[in-house]
PDB file of N, CA and C in Angstrom:
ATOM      1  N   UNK A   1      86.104  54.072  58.996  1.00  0.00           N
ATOM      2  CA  UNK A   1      87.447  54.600  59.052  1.00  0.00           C
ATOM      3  C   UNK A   1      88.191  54.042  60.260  1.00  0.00           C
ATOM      4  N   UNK A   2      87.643  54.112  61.261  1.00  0.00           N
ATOM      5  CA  UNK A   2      88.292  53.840  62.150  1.00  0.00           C
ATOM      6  C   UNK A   2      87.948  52.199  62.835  1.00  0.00           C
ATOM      7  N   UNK A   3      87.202  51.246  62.099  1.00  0.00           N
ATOM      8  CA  UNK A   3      87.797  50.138  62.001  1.00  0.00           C
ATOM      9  C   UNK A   3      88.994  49.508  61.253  1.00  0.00           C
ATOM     10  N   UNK A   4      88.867  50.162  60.226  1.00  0.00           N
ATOM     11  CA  UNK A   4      90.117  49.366  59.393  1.00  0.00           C
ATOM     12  C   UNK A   4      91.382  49.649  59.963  1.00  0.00           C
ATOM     13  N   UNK A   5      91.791  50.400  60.854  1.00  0.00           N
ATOM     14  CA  UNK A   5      92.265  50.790  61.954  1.00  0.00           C
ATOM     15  C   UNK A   5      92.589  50.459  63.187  1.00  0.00           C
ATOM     16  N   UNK A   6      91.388  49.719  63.927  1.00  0.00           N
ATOM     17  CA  UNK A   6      91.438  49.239  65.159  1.00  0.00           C
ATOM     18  C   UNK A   6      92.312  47.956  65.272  1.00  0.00           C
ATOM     19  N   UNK A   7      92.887  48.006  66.060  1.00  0.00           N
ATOM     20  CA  UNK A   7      94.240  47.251  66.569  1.00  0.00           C
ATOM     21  C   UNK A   7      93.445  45.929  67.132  1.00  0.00           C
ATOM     22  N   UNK A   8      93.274  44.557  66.129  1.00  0.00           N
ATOM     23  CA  UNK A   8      93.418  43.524  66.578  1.00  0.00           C
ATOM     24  C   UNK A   8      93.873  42.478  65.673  1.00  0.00           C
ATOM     25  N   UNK A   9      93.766  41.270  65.960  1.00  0.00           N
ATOM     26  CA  UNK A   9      94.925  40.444  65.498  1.00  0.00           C
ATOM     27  C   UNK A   9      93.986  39.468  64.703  1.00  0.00           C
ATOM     28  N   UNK A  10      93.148  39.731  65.250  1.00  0.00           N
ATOM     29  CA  UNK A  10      92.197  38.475  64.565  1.00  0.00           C
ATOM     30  C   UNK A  10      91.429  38.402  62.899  1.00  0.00           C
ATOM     31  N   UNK A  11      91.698  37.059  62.792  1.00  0.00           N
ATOM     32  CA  UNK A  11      90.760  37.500  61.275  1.00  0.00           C
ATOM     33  C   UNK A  11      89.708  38.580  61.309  1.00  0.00           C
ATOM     34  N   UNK A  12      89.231  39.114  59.681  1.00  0.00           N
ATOM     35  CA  UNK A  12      88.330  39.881  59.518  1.00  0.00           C
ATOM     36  C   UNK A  12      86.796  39.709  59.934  1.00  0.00           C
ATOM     37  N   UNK A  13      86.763  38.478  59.927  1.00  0.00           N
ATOM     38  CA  UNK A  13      85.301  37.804  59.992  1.00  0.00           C
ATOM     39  C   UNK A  13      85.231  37.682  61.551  1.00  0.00           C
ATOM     40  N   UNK A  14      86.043  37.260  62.030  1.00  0.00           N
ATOM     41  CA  UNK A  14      86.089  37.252  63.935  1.00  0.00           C
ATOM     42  C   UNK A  14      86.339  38.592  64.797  1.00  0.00           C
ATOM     43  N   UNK A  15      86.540  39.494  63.780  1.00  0.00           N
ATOM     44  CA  UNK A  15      86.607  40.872  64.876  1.00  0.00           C
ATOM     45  C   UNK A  15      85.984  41.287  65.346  1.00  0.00           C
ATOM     46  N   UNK A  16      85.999  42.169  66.955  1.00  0.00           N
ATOM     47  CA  UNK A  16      85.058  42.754  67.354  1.00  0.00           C
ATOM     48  C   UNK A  16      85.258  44.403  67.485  1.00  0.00           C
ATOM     49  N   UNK A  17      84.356  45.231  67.020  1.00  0.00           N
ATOM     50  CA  UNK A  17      84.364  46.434  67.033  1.00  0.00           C
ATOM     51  C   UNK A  17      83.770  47.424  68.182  1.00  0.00           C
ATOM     52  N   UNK A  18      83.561  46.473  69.437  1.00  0.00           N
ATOM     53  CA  UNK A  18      82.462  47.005  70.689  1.00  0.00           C
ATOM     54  C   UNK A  18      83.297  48.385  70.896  1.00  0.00           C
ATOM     55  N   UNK A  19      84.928  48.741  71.342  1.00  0.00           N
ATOM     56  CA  UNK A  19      85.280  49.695  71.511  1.00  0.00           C
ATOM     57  C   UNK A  19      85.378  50.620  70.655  1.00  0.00           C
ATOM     58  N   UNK A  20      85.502  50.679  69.238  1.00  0.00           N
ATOM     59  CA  UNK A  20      85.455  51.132  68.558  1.00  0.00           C
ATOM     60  C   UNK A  20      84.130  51.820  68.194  1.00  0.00           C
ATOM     61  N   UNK A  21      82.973  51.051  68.299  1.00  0.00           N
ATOM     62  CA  UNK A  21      81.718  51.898  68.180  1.00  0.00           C
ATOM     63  C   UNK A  21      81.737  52.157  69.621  1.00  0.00           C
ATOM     64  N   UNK A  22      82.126  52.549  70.907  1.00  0.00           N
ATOM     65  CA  UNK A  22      81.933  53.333  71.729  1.00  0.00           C
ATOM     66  C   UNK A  22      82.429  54.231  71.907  1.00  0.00           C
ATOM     67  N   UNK A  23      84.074  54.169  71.500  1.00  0.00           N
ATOM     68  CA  UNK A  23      84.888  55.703  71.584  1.00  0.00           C
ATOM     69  C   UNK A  23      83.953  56.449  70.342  1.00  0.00           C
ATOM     70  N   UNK A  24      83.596  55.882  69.259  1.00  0.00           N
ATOM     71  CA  UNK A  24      82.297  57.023  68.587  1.00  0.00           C
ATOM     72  C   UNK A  24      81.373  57.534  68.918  1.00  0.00           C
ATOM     73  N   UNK A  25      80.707  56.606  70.269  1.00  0.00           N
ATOM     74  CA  UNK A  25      79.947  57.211  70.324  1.00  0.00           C
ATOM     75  C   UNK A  25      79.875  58.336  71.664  1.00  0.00           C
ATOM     76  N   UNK A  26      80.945  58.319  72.037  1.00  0.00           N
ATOM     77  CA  UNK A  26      81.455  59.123  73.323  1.00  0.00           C
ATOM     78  C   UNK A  26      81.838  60.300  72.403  1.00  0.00           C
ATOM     79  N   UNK A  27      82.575  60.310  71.202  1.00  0.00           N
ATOM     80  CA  UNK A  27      82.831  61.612  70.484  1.00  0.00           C
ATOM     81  C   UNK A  27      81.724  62.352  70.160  1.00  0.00           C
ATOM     82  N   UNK A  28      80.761  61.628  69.385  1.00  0.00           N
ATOM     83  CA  UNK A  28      79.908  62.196  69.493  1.00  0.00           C
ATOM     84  C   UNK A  28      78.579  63.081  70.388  1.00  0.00           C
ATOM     85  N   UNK A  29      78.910  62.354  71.380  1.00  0.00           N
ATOM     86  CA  UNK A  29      78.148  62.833  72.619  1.00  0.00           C
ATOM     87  C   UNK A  29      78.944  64.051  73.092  1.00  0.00           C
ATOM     88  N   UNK A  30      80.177  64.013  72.891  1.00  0.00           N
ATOM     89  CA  UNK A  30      81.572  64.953  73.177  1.00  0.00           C
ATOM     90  C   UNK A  30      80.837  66.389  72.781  1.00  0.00           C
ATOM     91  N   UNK A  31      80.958  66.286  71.254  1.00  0.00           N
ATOM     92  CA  UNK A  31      80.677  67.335  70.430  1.00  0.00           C
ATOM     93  C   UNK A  31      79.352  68.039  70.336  1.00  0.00           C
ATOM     94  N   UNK A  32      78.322  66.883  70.435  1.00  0.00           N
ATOM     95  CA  UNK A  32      77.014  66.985  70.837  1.00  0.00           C
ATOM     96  C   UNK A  32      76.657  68.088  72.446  1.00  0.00           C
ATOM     97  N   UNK A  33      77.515  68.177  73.243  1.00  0.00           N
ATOM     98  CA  UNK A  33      77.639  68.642  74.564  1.00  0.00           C
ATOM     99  C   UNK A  33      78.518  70.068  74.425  1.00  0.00           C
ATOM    100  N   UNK A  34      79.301  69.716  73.701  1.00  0.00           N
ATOM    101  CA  UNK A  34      80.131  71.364  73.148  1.00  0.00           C
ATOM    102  C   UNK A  34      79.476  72.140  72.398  1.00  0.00           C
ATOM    103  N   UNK A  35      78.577  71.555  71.733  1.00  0.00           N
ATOM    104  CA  UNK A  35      77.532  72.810  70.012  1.00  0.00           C
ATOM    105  C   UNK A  35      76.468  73.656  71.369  1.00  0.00           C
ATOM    106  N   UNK A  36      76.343  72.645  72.094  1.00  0.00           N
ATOM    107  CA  UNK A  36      75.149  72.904  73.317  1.00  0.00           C
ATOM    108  C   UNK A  36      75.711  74.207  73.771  1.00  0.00           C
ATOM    109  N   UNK A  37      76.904  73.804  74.412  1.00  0.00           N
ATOM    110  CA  UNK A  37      77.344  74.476  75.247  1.00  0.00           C
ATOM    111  C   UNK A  37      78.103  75.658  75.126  1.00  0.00           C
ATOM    112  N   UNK A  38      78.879  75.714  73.525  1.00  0.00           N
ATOM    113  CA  UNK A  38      79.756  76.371  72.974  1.00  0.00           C
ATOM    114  C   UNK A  38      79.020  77.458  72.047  1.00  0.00           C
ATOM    115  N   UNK A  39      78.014  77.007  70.974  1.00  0.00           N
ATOM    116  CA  UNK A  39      77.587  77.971  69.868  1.00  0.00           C
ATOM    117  C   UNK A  39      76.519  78.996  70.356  1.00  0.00           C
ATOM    118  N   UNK A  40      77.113  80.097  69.996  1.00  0.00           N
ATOM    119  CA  UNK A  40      76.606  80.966  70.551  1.00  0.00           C
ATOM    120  C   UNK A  40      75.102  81.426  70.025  1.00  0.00           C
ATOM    121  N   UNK A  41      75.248  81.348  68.479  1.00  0.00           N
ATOM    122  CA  UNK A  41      73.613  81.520  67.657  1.00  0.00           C
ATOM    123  C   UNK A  41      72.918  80.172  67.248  1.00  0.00           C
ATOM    124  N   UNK A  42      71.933  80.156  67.881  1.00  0.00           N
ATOM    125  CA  UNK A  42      71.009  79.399  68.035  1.00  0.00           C
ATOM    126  C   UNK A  42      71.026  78.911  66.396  1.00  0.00           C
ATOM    127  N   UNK A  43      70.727  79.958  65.615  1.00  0.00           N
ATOM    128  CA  UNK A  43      70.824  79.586  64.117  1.00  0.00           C
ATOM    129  C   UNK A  43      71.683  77.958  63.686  1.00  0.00           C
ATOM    130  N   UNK A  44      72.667  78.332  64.467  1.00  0.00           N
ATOM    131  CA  UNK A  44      74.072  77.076  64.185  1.00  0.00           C
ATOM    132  C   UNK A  44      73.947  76.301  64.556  1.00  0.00           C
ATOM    133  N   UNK A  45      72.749  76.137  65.704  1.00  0.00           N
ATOM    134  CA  UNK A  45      73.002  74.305  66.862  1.00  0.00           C
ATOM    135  C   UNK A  45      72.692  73.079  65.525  1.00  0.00           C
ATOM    136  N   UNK A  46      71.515  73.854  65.385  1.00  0.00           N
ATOM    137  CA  UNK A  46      71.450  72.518  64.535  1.00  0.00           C
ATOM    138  C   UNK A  46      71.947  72.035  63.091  1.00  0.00           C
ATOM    139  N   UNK A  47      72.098  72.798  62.246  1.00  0.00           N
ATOM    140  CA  UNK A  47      73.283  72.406  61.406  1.00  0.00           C
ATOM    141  C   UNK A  47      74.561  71.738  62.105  1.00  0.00           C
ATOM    142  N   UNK A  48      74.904  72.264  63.108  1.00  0.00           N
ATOM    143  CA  UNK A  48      76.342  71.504  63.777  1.00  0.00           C
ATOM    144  C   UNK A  48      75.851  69.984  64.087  1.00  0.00           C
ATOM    145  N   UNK A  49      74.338  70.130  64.466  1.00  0.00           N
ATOM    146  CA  UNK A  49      74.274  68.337  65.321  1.00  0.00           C
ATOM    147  C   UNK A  49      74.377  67.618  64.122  1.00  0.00           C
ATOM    148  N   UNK A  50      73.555  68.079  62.861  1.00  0.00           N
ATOM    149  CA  UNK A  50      73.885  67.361  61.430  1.00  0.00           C
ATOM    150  C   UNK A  50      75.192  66.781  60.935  1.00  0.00           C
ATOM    151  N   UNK A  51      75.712  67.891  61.206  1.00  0.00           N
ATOM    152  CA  UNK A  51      77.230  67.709  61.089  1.00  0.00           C
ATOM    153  C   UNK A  51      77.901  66.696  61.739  1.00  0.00           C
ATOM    154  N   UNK A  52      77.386  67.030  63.107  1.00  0.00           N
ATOM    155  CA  UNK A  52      78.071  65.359  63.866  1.00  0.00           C
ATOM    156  C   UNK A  52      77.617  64.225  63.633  1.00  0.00           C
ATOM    157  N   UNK A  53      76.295  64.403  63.013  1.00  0.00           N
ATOM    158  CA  UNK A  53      75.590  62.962  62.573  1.00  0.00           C
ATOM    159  C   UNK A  53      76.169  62.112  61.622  1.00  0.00           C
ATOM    160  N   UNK A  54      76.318  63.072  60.411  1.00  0.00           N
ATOM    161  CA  UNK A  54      77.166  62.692  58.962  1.00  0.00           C
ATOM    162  C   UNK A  54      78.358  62.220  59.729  1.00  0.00           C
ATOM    163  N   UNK A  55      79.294  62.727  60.482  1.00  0.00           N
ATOM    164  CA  UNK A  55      80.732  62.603  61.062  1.00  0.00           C
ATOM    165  C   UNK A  55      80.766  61.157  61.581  1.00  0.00           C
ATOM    166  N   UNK A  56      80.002  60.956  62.538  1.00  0.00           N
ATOM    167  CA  UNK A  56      79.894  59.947  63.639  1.00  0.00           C
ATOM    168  C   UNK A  56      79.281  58.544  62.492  1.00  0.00           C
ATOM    169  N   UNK A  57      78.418  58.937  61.083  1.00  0.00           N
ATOM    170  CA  UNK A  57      77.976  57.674  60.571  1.00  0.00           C
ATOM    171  C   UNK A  57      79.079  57.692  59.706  1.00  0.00           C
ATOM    172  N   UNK A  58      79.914  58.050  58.962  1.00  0.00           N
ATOM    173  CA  UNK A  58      81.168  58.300  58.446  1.00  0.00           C
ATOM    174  C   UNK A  58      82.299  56.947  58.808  1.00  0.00           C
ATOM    175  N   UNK A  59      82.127  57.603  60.318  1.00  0.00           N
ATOM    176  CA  UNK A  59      83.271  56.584  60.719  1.00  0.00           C
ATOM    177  C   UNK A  59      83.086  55.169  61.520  1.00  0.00           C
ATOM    178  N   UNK A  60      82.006  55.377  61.187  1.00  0.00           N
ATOM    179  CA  UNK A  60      81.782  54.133  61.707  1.00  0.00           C
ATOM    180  C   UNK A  60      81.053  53.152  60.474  1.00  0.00           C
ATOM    181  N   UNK A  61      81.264  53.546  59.414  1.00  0.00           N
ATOM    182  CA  UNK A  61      80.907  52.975  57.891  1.00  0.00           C
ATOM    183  C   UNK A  61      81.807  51.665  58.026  1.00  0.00           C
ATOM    184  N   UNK A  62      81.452  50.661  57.243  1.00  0.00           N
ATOM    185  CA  UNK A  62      82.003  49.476  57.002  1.00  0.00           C
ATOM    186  C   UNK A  62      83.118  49.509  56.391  1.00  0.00           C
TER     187      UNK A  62
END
């Protein structure tokens, strides 16, 4: 998703996506640090990290 997106000029075959897979993976670490820090029943942590997993491989799909 958020390559087809990323702002560069260059052909498709010459692009580079280094920032793009890092602001993902900073979100994810984001959210990963908030379920920690934020959810209160233990029950929920881990369904939520799932959640960010699916999210984070999502957007960073081809």
């Amino acid at each position: 998703m958020l390559k087809s997106y990323y702002p560069d000029d260059k052909p498709e075959n010459e692009k580079e996506y280094g920032a793009c897979l890092r602001q993902i993976t900073a979100l994810k670490k984001g959210l990963k640090k908030a379920a920690k820090t934020d959810i209160k029943d233990h029950a929920n942590y881990h369904p939520v990290l799932t959640i960010i997993t699916h999210f984070g491989n999502a957007l960073s799909w081809p």
